[in-house]
Protein backbone atom coordinates (compact mmCIF):
# COMPACT_ATOMS: atom_id res chain seq x y z
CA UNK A 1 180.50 113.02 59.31
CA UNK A 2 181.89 112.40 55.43
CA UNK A 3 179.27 109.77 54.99
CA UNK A 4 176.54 111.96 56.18
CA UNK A 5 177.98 114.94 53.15
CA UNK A 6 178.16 111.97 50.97
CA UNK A 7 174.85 111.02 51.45
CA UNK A 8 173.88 114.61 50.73
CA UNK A 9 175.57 114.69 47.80
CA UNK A 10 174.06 111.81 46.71
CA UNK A 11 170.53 112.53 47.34
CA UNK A 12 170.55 116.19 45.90
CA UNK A 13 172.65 114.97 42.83
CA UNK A 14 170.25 112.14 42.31
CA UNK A 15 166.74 114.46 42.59
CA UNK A 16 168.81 116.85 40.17
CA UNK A 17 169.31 114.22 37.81
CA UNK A 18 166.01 113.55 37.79
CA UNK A 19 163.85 116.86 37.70
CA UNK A 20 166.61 117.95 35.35
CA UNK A 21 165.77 114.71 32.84
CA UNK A 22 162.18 115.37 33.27
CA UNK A 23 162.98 119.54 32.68
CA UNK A 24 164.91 118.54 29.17
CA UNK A 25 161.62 117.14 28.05
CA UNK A 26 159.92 120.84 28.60
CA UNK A 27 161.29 121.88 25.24
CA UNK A 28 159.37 120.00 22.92
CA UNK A 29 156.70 120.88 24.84
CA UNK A 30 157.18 124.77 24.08
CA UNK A 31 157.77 123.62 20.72
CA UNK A 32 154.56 122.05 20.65
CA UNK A 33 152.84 125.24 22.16
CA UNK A 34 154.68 127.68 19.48
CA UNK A 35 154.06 125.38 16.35
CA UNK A 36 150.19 125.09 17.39
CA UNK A 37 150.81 129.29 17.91
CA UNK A 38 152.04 129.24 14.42
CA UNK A 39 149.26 127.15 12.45
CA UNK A 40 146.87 128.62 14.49
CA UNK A 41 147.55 132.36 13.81
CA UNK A 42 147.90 131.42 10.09
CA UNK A 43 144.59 129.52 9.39
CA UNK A 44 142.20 129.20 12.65
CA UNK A 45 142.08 132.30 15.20
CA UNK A 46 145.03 133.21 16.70
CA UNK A 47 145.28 131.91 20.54
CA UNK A 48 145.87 134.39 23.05
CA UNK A 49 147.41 131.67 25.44
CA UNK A 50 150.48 130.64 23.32
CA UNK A 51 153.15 133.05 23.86
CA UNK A 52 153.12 133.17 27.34
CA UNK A 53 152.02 129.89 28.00
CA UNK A 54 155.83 129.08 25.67
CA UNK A 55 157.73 131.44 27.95
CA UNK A 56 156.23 129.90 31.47
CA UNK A 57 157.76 126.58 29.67
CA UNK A 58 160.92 128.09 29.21
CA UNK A 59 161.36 129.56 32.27
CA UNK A 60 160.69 126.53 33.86
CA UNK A 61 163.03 124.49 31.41
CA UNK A 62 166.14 127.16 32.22
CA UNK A 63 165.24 126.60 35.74
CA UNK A 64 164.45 123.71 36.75
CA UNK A 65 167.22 122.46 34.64
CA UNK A 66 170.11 124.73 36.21
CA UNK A 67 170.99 122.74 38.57
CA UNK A 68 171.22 119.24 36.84
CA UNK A 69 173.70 121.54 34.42
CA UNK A 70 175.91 122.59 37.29
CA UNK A 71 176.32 118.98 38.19
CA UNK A 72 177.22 118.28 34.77
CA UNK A 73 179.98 120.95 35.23
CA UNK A 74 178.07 122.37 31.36
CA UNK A 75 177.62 125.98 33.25
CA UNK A 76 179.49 128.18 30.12
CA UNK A 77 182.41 129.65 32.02
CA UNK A 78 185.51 131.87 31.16
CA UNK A 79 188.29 129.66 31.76
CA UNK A 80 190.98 131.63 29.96
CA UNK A 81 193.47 130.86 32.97
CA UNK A 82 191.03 128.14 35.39
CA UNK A 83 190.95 125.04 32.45
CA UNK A 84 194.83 125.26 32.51
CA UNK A 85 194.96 124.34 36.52
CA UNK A 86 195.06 120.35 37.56
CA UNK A 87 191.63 119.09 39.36
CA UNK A 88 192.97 120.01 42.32
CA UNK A 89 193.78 123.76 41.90
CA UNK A 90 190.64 124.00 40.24
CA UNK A 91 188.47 122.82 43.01
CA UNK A 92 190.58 124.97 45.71
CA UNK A 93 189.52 127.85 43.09
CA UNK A 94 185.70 126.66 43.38
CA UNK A 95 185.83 126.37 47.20
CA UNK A 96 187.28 129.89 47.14
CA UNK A 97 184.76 131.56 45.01
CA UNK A 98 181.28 129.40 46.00
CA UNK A 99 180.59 132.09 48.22
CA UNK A 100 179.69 134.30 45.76
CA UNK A 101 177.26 131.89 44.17
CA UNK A 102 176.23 131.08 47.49
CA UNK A 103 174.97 134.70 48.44
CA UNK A 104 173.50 135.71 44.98
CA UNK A 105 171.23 132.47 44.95
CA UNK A 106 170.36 132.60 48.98
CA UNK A 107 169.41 136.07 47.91
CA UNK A 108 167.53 134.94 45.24
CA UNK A 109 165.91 132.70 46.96
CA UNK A 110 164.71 135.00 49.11
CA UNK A 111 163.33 137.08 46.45
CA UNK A 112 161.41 133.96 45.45
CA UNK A 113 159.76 133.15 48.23
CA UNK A 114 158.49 136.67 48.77
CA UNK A 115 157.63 136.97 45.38
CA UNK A 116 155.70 133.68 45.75
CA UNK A 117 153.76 134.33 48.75
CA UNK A 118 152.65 137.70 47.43
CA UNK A 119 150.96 136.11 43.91
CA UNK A 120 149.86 133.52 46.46
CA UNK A 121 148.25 135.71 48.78
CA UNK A 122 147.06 138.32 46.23
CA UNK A 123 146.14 136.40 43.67
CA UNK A 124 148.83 137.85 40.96
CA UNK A 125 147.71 137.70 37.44
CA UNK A 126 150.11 138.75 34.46
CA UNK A 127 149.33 142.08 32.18
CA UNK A 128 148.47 140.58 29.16
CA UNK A 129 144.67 140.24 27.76
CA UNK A 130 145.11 136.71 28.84
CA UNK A 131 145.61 136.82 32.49
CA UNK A 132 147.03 133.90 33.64
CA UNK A 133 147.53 133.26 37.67
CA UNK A 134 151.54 133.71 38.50
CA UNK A 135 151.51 131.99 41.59
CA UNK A 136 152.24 128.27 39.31
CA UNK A 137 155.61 129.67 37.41
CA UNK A 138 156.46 131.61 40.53
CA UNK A 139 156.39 128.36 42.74
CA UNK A 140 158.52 126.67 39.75
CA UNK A 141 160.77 129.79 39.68
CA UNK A 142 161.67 129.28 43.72
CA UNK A 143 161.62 125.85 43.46
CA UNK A 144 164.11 125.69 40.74
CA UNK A 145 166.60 128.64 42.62
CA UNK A 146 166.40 125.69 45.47
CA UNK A 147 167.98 122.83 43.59
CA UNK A 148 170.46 125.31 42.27
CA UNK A 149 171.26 126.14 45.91
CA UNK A 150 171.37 122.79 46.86
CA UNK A 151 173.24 121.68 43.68
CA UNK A 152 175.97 124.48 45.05
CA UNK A 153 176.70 123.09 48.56
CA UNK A 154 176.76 120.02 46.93
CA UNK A 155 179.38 120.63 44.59
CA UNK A 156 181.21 122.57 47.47
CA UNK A 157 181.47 119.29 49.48
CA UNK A 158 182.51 117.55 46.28
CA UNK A 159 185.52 119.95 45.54
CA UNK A 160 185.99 119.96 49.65
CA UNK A 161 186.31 116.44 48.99
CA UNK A 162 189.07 116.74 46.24
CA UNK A 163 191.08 119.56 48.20
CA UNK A 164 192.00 117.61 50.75
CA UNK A 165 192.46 114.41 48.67
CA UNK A 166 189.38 112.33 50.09
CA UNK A 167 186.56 110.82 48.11
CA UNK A 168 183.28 111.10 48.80
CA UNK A 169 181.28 108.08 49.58
């Protein structure tokens, strides 16, 4: 039974790692987007595409990112009273308040997925003059609210794992 969690925890920490290595790279893409924006609007004609196409990007970098940051424990917290606790208080503390987490991003994840199959099924296009299709950053959106979810449990079994003084494998 632990080897089977471990073996979760490895597998979702590893395919965090690496959609969250590939998501760091999604900033200099939005840079890329916003700097062509820039020169564009000031000599050429200004591109309609640009400022949404830079906030898909970082929506997807936030997201798809999230949970690689959670497993780097780099989540900004207020730990006025928690950073003053040993590793093992502090993980009882996690185990007792993952629940929360755990419902707001199930919920979320709900939200998702109905938001996704309606721009799927309708067709969703954003208000703007340049109309792109939602269904792409709404796939990313769900997608990334699943790693987080996953990242969650996993870091549940980890501080499960440091509660009652095992290690995982």
């Amino acid at each position: 039974m632990f080897s089977a969690i471990g073996a979760y925890v490895r597998a979702v920490e590893w395919f965090n790692r690496a959609v969250g290595r590939f998501a760091m790279y999604l900033i200099f893409v939005m840079l890329a987007v916003l700097l062509y924006s820039s020169i564009s609007k000031t000599f050429f004609q200004p591109s309609i595409w640009t400022l949404e196409s830079a906030q898909f990007l970082m929506v997807a970098y936030f997201l798809l990112g999230g949970a690689y940051s959670m497993q780097l424990d780099a989540h900004v917290r207020m730990d006025l009273v928690y950073g003053r606790f040993g590793p093992r208080a502090r993980a009882l503390i996690d185990v007792m308040t993952v629940g929360f987490l755990l419902f707001y991003l199930a919920l979320l994840l709900y939200g998702g997925i109905s938001s996704t199959q309606y721009a799927l099924e309708y067709k969703e296009t954003s208000y703007s003059a340049w109309s792109p299709q939602m269904a792409p950053i709404k796939v990313l959106m769900t997608f990334g609210v699943l790693l987080m979810l996953l990242q969650a449990i996993a870091c549940l079994f980890r501080d499960l794992a440091i509660v009652l003084g095992k290690e995982l494998p």
